[in-house]
Protein backbone atom coordinates (compact mmCIF):
# COMPACT_ATOMS: atom_id res chain seq x y z
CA UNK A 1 1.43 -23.58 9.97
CA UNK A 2 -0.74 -20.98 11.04
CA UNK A 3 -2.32 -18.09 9.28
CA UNK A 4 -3.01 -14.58 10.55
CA UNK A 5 -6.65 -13.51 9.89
CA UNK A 6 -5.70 -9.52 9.16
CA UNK A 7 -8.35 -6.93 8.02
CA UNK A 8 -7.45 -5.18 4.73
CA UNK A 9 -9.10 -1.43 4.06
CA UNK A 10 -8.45 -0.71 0.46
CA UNK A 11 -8.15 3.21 -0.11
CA UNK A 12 -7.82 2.90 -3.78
CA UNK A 13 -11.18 0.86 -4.26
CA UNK A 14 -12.45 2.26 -0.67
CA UNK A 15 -13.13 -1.48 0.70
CA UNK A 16 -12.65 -3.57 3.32
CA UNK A 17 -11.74 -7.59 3.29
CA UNK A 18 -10.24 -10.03 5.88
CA UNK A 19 -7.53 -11.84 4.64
CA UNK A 20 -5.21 -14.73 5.73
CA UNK A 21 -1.39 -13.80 6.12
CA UNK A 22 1.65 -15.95 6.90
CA UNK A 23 3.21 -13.07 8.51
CA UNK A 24 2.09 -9.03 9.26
CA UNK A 25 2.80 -6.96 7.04
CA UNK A 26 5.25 -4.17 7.56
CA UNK A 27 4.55 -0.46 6.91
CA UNK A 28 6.26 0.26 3.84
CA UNK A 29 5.99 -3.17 2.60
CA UNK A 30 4.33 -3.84 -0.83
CA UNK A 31 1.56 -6.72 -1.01
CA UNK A 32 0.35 -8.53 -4.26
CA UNK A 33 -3.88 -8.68 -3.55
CA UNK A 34 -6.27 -9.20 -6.25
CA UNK A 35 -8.51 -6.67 -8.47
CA UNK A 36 -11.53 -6.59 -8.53
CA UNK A 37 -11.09 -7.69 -12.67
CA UNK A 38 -9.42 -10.91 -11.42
CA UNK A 39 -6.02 -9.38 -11.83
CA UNK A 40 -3.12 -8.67 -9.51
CA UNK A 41 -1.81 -5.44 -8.19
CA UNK A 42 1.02 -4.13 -6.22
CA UNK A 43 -0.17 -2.21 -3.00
CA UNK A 44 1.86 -0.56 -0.29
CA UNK A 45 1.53 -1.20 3.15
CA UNK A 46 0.51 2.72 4.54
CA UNK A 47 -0.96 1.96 7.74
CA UNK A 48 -0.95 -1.20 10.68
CA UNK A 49 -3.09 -1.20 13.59
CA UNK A 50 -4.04 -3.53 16.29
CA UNK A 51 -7.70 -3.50 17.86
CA UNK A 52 -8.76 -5.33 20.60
CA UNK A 53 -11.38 -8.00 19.02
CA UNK A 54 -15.04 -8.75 20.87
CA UNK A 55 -14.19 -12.01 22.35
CA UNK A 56 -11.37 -12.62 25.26
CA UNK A 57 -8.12 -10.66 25.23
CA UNK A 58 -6.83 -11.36 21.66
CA UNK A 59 -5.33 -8.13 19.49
CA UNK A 60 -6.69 -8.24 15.68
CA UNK A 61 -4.37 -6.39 13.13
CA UNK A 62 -5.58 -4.59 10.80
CA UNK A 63 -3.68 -2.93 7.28
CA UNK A 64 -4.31 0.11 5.32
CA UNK A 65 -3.13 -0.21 1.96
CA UNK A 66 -2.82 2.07 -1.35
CA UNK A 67 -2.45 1.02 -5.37
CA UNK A 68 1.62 1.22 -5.89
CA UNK A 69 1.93 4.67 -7.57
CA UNK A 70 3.04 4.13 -11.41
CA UNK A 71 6.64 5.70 -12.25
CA UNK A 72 5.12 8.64 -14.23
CA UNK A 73 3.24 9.59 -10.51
CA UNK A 74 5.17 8.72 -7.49
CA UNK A 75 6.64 11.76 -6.63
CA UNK A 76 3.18 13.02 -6.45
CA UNK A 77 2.60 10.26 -3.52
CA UNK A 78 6.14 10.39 -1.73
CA UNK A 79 6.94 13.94 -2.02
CA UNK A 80 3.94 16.22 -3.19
CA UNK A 81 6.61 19.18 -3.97
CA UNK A 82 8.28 16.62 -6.85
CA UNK A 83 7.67 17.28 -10.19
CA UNK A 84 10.05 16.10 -13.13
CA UNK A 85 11.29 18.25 -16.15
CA UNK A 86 12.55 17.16 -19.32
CA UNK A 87 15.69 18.32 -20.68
CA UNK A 88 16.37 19.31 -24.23
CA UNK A 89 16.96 16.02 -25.52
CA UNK A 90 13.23 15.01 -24.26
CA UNK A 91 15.29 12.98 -21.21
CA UNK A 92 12.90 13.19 -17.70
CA UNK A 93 15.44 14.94 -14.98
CA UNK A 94 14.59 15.24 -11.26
CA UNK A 95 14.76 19.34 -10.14
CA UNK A 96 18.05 20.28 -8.35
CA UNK A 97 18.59 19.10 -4.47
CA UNK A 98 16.91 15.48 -5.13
């Protein structure tokens, strides 16, 4: 079996890492990667890229990725004009046309 070295930039933490994959990552797709704390996080795949690499004629891929938004703020990441209201009853309701 053979792994895929791919480069990882990190917006939320604003790092870089190289990282072995079984596959390439789709944009879209959510990865599992580990915090810096030791724990694991969901991030979403924003960004894939290849770059021609120093040595021969070999393509290196390369991933830009982004913390999965909580519930309470993904609107704010998907659709910036989102904003939920709560009803009478204290019930969250998305506005009208969604």
């Amino acid at each position: 079996m053979k792994l895929i070295e791919i480069e990882v930039q990190n917006e939320t933490y604003q790092s870089q890492v190289q990282l072995k994959f079984l596959a390439v990552p789709r944009i879209g797709e959510g990865i599992r990667l580990q915090e810096p704390d030791g724990s694991w996080a969901s991030y979403d795949v924003l960004d894939l890229w290849y770059q021609r690499a120093v040595f021969g004629d070999v393509w290196v891929p390369f991933i830009h990725v982004r913390m999965t938004p909580t519930a309470s703020d993904f609107g704010a990441v998907l659709r910036p004009d989102f904003s939920k209201h709560e009803t009478d009853e204290g019930e969250e309701e998305e506005p009208a046309g969604y």
